[in-house]
Protein backbone atom coordinates (compact mmCIF):
# COMPACT_ATOMS: atom_id res chain seq x y z
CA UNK A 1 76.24 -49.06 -141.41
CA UNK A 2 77.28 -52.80 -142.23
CA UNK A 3 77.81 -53.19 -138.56
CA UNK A 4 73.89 -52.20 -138.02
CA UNK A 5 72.83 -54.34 -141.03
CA UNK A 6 74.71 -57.36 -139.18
CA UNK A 7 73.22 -56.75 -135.90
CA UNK A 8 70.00 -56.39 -137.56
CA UNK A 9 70.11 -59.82 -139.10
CA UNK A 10 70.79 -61.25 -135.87
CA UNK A 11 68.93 -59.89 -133.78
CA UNK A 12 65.78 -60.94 -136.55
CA UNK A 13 66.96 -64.74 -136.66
CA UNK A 14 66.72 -64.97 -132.84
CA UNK A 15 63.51 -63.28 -132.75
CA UNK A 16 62.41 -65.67 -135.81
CA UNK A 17 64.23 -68.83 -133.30
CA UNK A 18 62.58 -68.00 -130.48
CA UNK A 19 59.14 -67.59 -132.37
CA UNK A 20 59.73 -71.02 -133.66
CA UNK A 21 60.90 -72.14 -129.48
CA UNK A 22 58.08 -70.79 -128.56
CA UNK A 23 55.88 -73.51 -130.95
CA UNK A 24 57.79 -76.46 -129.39
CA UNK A 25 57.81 -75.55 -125.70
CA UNK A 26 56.10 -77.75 -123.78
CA UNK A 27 54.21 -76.94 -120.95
CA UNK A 28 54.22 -78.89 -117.65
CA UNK A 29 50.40 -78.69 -117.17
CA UNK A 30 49.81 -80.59 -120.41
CA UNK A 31 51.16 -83.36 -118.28
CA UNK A 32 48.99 -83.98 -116.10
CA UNK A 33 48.57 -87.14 -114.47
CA UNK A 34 44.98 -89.92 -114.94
CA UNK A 35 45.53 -92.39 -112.74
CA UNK A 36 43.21 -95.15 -112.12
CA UNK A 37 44.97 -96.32 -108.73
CA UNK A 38 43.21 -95.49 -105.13
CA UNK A 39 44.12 -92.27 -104.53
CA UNK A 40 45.13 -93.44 -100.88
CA UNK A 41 48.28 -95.15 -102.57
CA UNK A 42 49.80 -91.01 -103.17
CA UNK A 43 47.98 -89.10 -100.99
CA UNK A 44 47.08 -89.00 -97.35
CA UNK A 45 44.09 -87.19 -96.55
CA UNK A 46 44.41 -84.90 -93.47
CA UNK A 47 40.91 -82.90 -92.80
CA UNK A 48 37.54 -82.32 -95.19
CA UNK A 49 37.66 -78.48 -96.12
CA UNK A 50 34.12 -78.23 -97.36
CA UNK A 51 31.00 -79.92 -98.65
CA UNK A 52 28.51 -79.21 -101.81
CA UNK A 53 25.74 -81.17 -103.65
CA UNK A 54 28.61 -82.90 -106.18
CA UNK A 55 31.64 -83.87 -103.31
CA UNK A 56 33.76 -82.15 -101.18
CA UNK A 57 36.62 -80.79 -100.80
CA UNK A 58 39.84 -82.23 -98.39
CA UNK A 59 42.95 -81.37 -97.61
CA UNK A 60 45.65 -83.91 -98.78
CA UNK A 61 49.31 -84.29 -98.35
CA UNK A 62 51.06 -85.55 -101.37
CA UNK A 63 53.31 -88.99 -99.12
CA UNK A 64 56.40 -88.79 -101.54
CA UNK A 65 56.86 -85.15 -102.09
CA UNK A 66 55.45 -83.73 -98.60
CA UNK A 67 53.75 -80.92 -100.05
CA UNK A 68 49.87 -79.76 -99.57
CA UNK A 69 47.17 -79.76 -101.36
CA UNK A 70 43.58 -79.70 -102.34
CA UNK A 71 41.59 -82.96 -103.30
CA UNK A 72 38.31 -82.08 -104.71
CA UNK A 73 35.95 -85.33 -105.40
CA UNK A 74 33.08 -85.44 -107.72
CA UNK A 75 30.72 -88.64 -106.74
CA UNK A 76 29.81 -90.10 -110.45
CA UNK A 77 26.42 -91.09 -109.16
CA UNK A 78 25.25 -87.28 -109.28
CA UNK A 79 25.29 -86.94 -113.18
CA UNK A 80 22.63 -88.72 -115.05
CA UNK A 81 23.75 -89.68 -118.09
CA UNK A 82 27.05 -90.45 -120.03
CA UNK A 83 26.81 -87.05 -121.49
CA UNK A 84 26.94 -85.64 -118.09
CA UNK A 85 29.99 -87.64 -117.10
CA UNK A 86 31.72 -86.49 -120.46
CA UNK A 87 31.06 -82.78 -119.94
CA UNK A 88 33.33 -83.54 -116.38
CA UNK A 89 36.10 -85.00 -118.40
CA UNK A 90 35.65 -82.19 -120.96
CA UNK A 91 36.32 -79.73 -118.03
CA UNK A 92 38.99 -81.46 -116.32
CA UNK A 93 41.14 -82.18 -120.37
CA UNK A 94 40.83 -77.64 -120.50
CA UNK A 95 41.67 -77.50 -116.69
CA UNK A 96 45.19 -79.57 -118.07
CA UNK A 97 46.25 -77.05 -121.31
CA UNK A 98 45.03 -74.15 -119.05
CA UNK A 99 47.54 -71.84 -118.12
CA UNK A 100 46.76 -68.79 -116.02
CA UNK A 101 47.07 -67.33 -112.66
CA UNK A 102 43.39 -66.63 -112.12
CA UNK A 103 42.93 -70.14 -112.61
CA UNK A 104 43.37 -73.29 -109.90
CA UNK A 105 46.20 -75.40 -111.25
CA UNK A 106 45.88 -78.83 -111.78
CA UNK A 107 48.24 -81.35 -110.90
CA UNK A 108 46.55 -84.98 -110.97
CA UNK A 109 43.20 -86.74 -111.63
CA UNK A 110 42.19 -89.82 -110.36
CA UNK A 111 39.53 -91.65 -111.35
CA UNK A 112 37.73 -95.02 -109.94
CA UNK A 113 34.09 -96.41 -110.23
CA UNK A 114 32.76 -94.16 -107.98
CA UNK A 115 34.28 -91.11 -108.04
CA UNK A 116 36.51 -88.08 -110.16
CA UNK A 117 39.41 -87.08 -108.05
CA UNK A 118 41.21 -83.76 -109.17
CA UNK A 119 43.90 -82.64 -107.40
């Protein structure tokens, strides 16, 4: 019996340690990247995937880590207003804490005068 009781209390303070881990983890997609450099500097672009009324879409290979990926760029000049442009930065700050495997992952945003770049 004081064998259960013991194993009980243990077995409660790691659950109540890992509910308190589980506060402080941090995750990596909270990290996310805003640079303000040309995007040119990280990433060479190999082929345009696709085209809409806001950008297009390219295929881009990251030049220091050698891995593939998907630029998407959003020209500025489509959205009238400041409102506009801070809905886009709205999106892209959820797209960062957004964790979920129906759900494109995001790994960088650049930004210059005339364009969002989200990687």
């Amino acid at each position: 019996m004081l064998k259960k009781k013991i194993e009980r209390g243990i077995y409660e303070r790691y659950m109540h340690e890992a509910q308190l881990a589980k506060k402080l983890i941090i995750n990596p997609r909270m990290m996310v990247s805003h640079r303000k450099n040309p995007i040119e500097v990280t990433y060479e672009v190999l082929e345009v995937i696709g085209k809409g009324g806001y950008g297009e879409v390219k295929k881009v290979k990251h030049k220091e880590l050698d891995v593939i990926r998907a630029l998407k760029v959003i020209k500025k000049s489509r959205y009238k207003s400041p409102q506009e442009l801070k809905m886009i930065k709205n999106e892209i700050n959820i797209m960062k804490v957004v964790d979920h495997p129906n759900i494109v992952k995001l790994y960088e945003f650049f930004e210059d005068d005339e364009n969002f770049y989200i990687i």
